[in-house]
PDB file of N, CA and C in Angstrom:
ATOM      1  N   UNK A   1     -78.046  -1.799  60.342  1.00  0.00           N
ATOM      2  CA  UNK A   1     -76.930  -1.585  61.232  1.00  0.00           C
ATOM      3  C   UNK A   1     -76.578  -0.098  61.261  1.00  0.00           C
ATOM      4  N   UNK A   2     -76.426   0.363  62.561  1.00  0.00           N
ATOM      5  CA  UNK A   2     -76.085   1.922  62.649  1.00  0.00           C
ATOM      6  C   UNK A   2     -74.829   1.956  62.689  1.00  0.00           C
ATOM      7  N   UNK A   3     -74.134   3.088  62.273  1.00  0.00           N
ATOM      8  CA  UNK A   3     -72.740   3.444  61.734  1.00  0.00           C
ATOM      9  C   UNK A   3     -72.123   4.360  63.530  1.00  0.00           C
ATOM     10  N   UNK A   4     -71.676   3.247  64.032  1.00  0.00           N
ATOM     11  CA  UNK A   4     -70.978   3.919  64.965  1.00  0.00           C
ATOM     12  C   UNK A   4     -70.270   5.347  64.881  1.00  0.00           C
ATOM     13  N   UNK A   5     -70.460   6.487  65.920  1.00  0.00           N
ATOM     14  CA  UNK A   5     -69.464   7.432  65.346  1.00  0.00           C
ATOM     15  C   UNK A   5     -68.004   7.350  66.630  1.00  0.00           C
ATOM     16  N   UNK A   6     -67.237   8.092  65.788  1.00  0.00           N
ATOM     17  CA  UNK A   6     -66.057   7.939  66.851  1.00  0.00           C
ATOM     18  C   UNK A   6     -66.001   8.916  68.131  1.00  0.00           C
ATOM     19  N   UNK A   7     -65.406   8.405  68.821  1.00  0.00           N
ATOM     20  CA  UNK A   7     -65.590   9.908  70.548  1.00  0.00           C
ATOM     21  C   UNK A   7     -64.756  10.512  70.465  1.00  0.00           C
ATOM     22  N   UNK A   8     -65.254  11.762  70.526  1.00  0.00           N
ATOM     23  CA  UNK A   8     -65.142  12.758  70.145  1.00  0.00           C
ATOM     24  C   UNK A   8     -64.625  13.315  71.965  1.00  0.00           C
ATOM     25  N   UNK A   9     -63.623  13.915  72.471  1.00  0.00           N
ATOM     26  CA  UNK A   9     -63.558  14.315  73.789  1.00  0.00           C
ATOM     27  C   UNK A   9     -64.436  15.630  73.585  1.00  0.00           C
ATOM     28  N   UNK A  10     -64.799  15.947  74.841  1.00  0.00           N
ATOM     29  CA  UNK A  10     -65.386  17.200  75.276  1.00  0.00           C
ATOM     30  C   UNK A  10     -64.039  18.380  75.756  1.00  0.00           C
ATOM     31  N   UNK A  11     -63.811  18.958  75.267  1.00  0.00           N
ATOM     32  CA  UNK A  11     -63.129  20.335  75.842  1.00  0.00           C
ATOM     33  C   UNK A  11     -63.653  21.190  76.415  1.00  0.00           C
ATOM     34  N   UNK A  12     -63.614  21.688  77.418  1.00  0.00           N
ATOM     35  CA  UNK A  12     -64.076  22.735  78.248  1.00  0.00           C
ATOM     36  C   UNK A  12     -62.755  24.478  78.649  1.00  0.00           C
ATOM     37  N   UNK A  13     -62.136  23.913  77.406  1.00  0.00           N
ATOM     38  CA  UNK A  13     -61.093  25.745  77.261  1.00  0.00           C
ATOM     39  C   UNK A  13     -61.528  26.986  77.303  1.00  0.00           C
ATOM     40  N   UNK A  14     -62.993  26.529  76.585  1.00  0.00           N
ATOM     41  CA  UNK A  14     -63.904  27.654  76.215  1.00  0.00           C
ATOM     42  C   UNK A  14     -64.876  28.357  77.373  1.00  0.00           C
ATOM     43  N   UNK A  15     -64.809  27.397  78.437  1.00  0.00           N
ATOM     44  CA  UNK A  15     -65.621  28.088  79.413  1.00  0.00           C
ATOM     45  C   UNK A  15     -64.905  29.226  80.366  1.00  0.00           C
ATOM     46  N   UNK A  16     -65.812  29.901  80.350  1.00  0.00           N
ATOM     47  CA  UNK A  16     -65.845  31.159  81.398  1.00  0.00           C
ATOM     48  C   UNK A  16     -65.483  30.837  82.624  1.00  0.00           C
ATOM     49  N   UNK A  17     -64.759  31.540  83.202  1.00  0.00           N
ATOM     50  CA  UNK A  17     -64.029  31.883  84.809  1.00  0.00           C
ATOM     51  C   UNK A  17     -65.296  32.095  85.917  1.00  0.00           C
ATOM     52  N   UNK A  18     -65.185  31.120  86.724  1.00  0.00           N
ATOM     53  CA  UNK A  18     -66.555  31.613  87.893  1.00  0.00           C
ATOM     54  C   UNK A  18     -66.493  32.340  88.271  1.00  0.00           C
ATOM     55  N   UNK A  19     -67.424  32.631  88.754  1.00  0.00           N
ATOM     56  CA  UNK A  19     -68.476  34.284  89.383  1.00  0.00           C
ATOM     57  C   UNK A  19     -67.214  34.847  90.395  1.00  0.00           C
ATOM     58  N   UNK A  20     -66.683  33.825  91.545  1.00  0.00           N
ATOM     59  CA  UNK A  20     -65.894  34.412  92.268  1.00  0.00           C
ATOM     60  C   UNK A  20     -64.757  34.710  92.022  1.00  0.00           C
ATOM     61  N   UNK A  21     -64.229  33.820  90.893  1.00  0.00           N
ATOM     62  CA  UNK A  21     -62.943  33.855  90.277  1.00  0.00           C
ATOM     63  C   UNK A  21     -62.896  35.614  89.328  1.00  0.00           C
ATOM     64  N   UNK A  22     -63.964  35.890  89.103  1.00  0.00           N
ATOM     65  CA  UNK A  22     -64.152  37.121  88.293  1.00  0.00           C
ATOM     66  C   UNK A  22     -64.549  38.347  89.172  1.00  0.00           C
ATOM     67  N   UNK A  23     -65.111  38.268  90.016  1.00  0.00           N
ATOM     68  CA  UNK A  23     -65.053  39.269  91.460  1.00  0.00           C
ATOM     69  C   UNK A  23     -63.954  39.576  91.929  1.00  0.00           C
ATOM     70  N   UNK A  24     -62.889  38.067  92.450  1.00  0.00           N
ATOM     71  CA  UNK A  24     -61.719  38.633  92.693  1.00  0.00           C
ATOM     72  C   UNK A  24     -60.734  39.571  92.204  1.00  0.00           C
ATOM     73  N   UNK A  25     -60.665  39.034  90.951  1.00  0.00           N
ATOM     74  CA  UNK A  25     -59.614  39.435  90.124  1.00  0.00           C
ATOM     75  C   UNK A  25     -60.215  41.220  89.960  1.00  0.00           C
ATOM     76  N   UNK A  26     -61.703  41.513  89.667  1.00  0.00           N
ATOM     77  CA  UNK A  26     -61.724  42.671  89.521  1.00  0.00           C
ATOM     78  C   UNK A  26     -61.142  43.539  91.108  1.00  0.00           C
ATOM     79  N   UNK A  27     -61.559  42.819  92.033  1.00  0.00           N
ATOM     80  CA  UNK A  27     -61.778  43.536  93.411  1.00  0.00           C
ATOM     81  C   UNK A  27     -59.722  44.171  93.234  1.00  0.00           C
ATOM     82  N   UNK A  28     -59.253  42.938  93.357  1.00  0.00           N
ATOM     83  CA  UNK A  28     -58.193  43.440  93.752  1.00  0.00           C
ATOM     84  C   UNK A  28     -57.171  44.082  92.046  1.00  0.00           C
ATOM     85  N   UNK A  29     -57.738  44.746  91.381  1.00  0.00           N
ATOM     86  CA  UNK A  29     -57.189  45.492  90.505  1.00  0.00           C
ATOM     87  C   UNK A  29     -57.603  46.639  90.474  1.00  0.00           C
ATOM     88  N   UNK A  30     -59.169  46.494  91.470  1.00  0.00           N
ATOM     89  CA  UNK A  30     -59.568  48.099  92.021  1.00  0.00           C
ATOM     90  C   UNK A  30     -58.824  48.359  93.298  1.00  0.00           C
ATOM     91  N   UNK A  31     -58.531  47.411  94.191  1.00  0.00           N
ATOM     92  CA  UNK A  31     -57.182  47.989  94.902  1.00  0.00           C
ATOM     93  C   UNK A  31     -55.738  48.457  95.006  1.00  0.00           C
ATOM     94  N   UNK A  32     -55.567  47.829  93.447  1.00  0.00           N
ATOM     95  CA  UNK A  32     -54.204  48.338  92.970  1.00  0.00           C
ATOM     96  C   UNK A  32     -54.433  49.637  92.396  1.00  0.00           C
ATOM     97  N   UNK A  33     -55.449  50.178  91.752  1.00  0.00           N
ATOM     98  CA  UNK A  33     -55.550  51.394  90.856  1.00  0.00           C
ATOM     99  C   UNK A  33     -55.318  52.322  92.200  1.00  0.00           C
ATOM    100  N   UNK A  34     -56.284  51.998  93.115  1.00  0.00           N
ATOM    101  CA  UNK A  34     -56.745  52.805  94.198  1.00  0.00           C
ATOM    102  C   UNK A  34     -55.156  53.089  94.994  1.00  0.00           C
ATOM    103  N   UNK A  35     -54.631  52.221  95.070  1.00  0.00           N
ATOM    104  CA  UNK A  35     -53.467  52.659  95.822  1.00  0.00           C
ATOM    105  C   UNK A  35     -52.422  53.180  94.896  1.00  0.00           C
ATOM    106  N   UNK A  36     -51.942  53.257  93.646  1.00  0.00           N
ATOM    107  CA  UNK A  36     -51.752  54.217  93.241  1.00  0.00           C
ATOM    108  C   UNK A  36     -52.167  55.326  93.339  1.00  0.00           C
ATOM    109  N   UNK A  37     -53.059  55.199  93.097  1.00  0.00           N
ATOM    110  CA  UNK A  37     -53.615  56.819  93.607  1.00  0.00           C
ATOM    111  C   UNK A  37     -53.477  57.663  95.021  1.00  0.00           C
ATOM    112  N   UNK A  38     -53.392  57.008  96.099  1.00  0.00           N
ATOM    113  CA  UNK A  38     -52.949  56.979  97.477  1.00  0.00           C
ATOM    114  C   UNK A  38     -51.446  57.752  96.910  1.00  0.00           C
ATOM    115  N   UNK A  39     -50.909  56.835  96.286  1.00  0.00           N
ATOM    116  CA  UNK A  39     -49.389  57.265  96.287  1.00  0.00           C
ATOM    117  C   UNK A  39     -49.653  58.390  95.204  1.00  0.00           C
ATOM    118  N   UNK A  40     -49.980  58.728  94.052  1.00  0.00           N
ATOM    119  CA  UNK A  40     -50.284  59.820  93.309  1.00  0.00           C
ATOM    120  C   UNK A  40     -50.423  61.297  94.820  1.00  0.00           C
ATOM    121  N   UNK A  41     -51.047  60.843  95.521  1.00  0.00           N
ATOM    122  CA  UNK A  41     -51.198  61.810  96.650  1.00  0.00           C
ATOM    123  C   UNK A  41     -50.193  61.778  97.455  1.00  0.00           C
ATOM    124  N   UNK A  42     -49.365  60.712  98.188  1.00  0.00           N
ATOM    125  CA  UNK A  42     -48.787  61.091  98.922  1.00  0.00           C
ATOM    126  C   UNK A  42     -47.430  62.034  97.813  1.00  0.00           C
ATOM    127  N   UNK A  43     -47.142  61.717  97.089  1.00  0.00           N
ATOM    128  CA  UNK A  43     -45.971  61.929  95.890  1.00  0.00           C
ATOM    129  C   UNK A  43     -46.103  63.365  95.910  1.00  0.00           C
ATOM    130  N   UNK A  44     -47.633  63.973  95.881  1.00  0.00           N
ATOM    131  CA  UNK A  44     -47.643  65.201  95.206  1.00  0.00           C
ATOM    132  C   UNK A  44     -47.410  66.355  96.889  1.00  0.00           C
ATOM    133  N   UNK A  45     -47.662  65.309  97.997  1.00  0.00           N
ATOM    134  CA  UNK A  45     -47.932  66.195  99.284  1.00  0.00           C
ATOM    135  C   UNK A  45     -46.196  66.340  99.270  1.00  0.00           C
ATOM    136  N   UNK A  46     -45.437  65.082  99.193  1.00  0.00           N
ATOM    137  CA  UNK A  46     -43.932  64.873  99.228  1.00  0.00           C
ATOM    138  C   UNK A  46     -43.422  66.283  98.318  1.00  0.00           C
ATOM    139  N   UNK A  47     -44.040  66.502  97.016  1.00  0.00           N
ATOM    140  CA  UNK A  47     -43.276  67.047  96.117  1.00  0.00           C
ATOM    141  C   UNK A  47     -43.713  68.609  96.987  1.00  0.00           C
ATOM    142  N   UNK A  48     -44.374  69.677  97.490  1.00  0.00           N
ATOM    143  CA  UNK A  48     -44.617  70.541  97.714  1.00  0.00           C
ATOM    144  C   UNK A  48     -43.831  70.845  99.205  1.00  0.00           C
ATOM    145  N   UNK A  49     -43.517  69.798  99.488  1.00  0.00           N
ATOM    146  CA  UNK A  49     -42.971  70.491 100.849  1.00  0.00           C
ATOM    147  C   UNK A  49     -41.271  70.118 100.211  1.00  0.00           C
ATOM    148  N   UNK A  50     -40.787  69.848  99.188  1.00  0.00           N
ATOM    149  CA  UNK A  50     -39.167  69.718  98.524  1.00  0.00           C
ATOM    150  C   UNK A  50     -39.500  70.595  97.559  1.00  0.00           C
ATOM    151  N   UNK A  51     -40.054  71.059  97.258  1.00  0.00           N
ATOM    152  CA  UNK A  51     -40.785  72.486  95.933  1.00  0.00           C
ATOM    153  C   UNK A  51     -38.986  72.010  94.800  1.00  0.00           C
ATOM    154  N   UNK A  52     -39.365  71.308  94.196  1.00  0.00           N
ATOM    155  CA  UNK A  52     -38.469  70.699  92.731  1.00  0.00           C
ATOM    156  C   UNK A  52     -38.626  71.543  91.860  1.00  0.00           C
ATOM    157  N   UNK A  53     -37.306  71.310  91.235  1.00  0.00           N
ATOM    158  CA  UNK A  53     -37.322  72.388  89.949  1.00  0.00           C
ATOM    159  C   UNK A  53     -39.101  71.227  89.083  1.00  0.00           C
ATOM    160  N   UNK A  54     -39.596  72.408  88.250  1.00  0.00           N
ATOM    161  CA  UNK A  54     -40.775  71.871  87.427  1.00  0.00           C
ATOM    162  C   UNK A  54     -42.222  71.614  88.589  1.00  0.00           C
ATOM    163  N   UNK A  55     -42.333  71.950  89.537  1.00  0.00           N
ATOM    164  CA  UNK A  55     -43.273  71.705  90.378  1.00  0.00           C
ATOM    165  C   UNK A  55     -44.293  71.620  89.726  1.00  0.00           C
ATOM    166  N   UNK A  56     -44.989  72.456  89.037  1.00  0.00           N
ATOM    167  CA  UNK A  56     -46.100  73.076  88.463  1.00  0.00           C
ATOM    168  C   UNK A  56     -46.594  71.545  87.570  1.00  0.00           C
ATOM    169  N   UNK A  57     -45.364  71.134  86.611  1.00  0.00           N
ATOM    170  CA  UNK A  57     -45.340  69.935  85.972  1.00  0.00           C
ATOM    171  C   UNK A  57     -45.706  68.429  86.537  1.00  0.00           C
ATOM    172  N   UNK A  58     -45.336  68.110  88.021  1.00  0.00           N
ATOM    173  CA  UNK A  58     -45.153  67.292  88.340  1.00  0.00           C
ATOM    174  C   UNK A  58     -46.431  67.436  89.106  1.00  0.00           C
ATOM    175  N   UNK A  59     -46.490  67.954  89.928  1.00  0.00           N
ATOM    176  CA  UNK A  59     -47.986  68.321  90.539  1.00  0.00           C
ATOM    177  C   UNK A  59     -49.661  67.902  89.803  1.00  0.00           C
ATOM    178  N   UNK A  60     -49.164  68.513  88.882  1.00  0.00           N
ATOM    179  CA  UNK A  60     -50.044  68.679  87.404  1.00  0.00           C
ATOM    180  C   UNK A  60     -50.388  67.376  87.380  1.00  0.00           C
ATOM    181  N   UNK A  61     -49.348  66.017  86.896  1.00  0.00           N
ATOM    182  CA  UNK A  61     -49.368  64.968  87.042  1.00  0.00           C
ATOM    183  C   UNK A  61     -50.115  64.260  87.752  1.00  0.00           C
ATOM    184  N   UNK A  62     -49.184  64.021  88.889  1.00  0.00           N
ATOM    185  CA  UNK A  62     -50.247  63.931  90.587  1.00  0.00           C
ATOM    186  C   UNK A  62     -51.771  64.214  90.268  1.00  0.00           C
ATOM    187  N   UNK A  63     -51.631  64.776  90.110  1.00  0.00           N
ATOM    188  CA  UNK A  63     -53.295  65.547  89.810  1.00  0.00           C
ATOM    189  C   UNK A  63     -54.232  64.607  88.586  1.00  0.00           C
ATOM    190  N   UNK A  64     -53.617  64.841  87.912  1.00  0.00           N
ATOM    191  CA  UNK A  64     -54.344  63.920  86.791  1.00  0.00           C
ATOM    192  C   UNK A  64     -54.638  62.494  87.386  1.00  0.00           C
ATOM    193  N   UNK A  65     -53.698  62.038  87.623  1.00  0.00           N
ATOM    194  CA  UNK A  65     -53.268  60.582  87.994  1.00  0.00           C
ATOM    195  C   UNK A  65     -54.337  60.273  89.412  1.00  0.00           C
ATOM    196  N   UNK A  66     -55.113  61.356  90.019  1.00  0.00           N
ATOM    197  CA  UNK A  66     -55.661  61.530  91.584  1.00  0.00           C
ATOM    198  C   UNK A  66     -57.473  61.669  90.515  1.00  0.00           C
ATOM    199  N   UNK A  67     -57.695  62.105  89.802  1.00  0.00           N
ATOM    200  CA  UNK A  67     -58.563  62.756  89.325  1.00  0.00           C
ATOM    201  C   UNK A  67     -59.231  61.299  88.116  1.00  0.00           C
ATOM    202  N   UNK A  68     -57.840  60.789  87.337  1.00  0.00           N
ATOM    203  CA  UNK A  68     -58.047  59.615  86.567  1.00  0.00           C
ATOM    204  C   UNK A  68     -58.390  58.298  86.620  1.00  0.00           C
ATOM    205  N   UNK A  69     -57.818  57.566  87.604  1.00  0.00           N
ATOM    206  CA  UNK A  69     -57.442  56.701  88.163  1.00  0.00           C
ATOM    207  C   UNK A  69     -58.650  56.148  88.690  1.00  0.00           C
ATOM    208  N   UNK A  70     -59.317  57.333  89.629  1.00  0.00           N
ATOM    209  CA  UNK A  70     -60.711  56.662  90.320  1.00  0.00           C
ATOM    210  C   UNK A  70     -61.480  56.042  89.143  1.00  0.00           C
ATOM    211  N   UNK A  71     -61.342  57.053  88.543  1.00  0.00           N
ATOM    212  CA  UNK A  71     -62.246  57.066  86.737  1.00  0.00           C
ATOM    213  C   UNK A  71     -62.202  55.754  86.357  1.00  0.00           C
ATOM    214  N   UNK A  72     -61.445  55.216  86.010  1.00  0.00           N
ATOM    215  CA  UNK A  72     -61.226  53.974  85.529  1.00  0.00           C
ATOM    216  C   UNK A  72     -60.990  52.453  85.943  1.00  0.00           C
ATOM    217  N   UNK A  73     -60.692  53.197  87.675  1.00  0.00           N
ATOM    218  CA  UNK A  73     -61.174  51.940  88.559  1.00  0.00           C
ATOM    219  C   UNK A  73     -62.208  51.352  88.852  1.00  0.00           C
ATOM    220  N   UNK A  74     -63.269  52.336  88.777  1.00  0.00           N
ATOM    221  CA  UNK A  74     -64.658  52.401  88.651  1.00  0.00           C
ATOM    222  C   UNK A  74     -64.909  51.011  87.776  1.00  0.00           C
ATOM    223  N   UNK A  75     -64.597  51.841  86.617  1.00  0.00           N
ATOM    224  CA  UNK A  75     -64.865  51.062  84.710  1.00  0.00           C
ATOM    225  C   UNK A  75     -64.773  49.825  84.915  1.00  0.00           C
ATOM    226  N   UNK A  76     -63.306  49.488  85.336  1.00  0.00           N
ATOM    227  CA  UNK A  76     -62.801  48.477  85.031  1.00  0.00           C
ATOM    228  C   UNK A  76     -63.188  47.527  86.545  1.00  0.00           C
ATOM    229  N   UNK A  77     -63.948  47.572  87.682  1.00  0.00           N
ATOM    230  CA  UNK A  77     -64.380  47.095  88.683  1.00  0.00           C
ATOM    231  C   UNK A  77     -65.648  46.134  88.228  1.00  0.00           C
ATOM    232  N   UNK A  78     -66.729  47.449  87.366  1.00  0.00           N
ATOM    233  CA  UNK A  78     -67.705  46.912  87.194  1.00  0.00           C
ATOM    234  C   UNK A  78     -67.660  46.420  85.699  1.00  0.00           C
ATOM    235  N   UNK A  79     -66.741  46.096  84.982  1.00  0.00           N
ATOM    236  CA  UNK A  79     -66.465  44.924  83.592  1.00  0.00           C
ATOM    237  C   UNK A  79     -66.828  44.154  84.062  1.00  0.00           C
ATOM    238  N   UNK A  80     -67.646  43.107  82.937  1.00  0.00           N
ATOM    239  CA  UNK A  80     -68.097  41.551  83.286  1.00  0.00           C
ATOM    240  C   UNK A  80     -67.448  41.260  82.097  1.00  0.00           C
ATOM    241  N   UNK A  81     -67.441  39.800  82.097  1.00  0.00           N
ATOM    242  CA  UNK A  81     -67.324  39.116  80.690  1.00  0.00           C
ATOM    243  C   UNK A  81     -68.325  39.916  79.752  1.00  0.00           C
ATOM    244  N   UNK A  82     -67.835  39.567  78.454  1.00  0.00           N
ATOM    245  CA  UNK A  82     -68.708  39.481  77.220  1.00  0.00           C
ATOM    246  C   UNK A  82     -69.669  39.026  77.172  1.00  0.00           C
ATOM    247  N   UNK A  83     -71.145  39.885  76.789  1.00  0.00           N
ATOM    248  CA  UNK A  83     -72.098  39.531  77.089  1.00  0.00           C
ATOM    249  C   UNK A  83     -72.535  38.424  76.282  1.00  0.00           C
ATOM    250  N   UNK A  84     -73.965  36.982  76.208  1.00  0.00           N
ATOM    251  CA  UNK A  84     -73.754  36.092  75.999  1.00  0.00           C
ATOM    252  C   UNK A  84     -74.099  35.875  73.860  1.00  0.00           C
ATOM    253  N   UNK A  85     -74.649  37.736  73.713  1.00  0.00           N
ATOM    254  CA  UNK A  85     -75.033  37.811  72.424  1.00  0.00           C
ATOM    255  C   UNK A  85     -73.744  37.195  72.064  1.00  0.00           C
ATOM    256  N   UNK A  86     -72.520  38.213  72.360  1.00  0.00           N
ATOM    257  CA  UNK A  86     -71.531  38.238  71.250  1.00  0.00           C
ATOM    258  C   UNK A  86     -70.563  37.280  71.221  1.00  0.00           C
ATOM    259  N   UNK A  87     -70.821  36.199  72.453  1.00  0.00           N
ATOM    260  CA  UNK A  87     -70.375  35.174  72.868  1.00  0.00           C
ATOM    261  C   UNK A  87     -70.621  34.039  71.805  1.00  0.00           C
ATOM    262  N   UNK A  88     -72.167  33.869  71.587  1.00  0.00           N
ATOM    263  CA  UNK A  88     -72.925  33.463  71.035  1.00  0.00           C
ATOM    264  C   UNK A  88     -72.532  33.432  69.294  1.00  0.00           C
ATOM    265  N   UNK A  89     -72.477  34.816  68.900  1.00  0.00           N
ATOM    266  CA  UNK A  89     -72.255  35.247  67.581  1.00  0.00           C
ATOM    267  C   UNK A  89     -70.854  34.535  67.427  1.00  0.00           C
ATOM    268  N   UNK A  90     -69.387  34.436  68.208  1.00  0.00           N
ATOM    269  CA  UNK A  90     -68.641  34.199  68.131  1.00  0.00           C
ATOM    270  C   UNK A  90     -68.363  32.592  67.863  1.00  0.00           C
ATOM    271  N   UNK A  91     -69.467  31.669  68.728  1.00  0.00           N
ATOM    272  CA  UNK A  91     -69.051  30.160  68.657  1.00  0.00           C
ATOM    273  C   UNK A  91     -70.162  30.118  67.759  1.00  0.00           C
ATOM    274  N   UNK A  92     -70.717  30.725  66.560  1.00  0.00           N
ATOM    275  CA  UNK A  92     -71.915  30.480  65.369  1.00  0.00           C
ATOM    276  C   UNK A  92     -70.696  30.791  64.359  1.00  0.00           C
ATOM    277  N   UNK A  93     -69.798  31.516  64.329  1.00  0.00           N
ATOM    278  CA  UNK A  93     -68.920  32.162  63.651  1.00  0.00           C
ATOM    279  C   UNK A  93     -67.995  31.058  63.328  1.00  0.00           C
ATOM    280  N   UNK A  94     -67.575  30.872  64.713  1.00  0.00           N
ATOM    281  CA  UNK A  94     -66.164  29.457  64.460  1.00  0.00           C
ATOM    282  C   UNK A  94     -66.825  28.070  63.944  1.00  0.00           C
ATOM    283  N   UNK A  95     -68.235  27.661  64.209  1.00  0.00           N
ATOM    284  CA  UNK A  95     -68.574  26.806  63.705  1.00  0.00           C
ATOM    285  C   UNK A  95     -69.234  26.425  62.288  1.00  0.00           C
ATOM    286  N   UNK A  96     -69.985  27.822  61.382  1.00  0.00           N
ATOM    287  CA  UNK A  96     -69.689  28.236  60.246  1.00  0.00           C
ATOM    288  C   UNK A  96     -68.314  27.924  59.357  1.00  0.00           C
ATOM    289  N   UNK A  97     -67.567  28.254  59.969  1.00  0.00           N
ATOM    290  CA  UNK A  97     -66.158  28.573  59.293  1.00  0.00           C
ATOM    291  C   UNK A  97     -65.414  26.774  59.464  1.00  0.00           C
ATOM    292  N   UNK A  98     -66.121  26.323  60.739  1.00  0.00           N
ATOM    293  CA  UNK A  98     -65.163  24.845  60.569  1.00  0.00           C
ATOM    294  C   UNK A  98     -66.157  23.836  59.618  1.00  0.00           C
ATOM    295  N   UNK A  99     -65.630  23.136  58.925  1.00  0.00           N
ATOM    296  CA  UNK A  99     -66.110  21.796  58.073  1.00  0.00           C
ATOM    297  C   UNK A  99     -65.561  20.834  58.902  1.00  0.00           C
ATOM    298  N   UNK A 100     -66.400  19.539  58.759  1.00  0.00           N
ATOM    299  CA  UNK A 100     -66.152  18.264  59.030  1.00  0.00           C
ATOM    300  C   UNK A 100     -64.810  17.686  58.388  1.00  0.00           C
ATOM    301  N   UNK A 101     -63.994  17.413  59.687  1.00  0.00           N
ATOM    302  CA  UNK A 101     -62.520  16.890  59.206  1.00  0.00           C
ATOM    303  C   UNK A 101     -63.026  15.335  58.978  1.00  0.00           C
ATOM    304  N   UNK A 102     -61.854  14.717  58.035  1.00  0.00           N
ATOM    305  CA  UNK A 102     -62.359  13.195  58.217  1.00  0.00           C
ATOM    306  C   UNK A 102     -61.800  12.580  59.175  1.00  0.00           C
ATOM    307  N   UNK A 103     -62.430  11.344  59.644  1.00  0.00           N
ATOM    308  CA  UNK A 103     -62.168  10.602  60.333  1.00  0.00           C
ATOM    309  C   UNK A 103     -60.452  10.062  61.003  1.00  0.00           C
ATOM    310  N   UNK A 104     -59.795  10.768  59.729  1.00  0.00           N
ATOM    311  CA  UNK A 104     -58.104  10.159  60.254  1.00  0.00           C
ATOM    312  C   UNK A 104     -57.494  11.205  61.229  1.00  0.00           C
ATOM    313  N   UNK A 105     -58.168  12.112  61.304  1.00  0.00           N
ATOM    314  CA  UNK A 105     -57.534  12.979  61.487  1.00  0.00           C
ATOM    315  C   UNK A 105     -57.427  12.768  63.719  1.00  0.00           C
ATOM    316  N   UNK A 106     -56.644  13.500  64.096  1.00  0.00           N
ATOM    317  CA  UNK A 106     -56.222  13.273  65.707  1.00  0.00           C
ATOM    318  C   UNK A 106     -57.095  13.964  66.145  1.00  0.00           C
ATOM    319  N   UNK A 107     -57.355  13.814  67.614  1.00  0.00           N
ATOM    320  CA  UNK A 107     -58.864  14.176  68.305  1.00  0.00           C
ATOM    321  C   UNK A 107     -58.322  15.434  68.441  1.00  0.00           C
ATOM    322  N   UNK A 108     -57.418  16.187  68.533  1.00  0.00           N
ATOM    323  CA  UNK A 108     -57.037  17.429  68.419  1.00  0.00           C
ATOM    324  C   UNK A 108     -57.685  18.110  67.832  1.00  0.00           C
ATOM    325  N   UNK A 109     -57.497  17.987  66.325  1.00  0.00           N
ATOM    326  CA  UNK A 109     -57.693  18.689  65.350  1.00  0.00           C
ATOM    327  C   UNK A 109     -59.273  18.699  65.133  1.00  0.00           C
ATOM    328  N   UNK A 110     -60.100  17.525  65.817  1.00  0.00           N
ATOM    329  CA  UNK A 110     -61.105  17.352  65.346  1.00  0.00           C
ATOM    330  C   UNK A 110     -62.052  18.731  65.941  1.00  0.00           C
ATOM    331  N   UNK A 111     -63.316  19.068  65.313  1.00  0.00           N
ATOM    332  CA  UNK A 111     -64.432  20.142  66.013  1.00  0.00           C
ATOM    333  C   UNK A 111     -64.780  19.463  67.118  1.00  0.00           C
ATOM    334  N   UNK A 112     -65.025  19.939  68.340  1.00  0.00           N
ATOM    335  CA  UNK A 112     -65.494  19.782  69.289  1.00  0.00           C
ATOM    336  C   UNK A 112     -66.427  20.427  70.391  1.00  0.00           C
ATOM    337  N   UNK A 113     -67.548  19.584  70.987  1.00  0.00           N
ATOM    338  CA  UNK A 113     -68.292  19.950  71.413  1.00  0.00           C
ATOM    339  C   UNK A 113     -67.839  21.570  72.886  1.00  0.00           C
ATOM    340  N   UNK A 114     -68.226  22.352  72.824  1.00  0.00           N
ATOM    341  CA  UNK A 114     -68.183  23.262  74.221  1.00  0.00           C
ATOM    342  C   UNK A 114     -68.945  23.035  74.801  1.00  0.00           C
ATOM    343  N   UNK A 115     -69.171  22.668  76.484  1.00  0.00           N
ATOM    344  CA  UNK A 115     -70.195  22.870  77.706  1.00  0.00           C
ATOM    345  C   UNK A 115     -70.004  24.222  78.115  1.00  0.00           C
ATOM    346  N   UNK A 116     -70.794  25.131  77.701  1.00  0.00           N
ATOM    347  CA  UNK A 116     -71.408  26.149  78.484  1.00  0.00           C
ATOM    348  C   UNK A 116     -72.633  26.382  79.391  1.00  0.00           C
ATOM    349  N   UNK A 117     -72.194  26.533  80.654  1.00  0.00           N
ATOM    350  CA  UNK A 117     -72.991  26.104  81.841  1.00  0.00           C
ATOM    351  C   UNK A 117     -73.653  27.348  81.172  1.00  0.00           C
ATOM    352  N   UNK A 118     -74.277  28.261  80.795  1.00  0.00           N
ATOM    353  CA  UNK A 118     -75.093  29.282  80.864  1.00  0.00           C
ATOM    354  C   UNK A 118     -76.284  28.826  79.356  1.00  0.00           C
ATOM    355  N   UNK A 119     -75.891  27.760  78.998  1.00  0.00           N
ATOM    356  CA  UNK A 119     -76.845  27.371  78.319  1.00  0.00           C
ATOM    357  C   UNK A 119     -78.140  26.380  78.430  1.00  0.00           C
TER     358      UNK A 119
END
């Protein structure tokens, strides 16, 4: 006689955000950087024709902020997820570290299987 085991649910918390769901979100945080920067420019065209006490300072700013901004919109456009090594290393890590709960315990608490479509 084989020793039934108990069911165990499948959780899927662990999976990754789809392709488009992860395009979007970058696309339009490269349109937010970007339009700051728009305004970094219009701010600094605003500040030269009101010539403010500290110009030199504020300008300066503008400037950085016109010069930076692309910089890191860039970066942060072309971020992907975590690649699947360290992904990998990470659910070898948590499953190392978990032991077999016993049987009383609530399906919560219990280890559970991840579906990762990239496997």
């Amino acid at each position: 006689m084989v020793k039934r085991q108990a069911y165990q649910p499948i959780l899927i918390t662990d999976a990754s955000r789809s392709q488009h769901d992860q395009l979007r979100s970058r696309q339009l945080r490269y349109i937010v950087m970007m339009s700051i920067r728009a305004a970094c420019l219009v701010v600094g065209a605003i500040l030269v024709g009101v010539k403010p006490p500290l110009l030199w300072l504020w300008l300066s700013l503008c400037g950085v902020g016109m010069v930076l901004i692309p910089w890191l919109a860039v970066l942060l456009a072309n971020d992907g997820p975590p690649k699947e090594k360290y992904r990998l290393a990470n659910r070898l890590h948590r499953s190392q570290r978990d032991e077999t709960p016993p049987r009383s315990l609530p399906a919560e608490e219990r280890p559970h299987p991840v579906i990762d479509a990239e496997q």
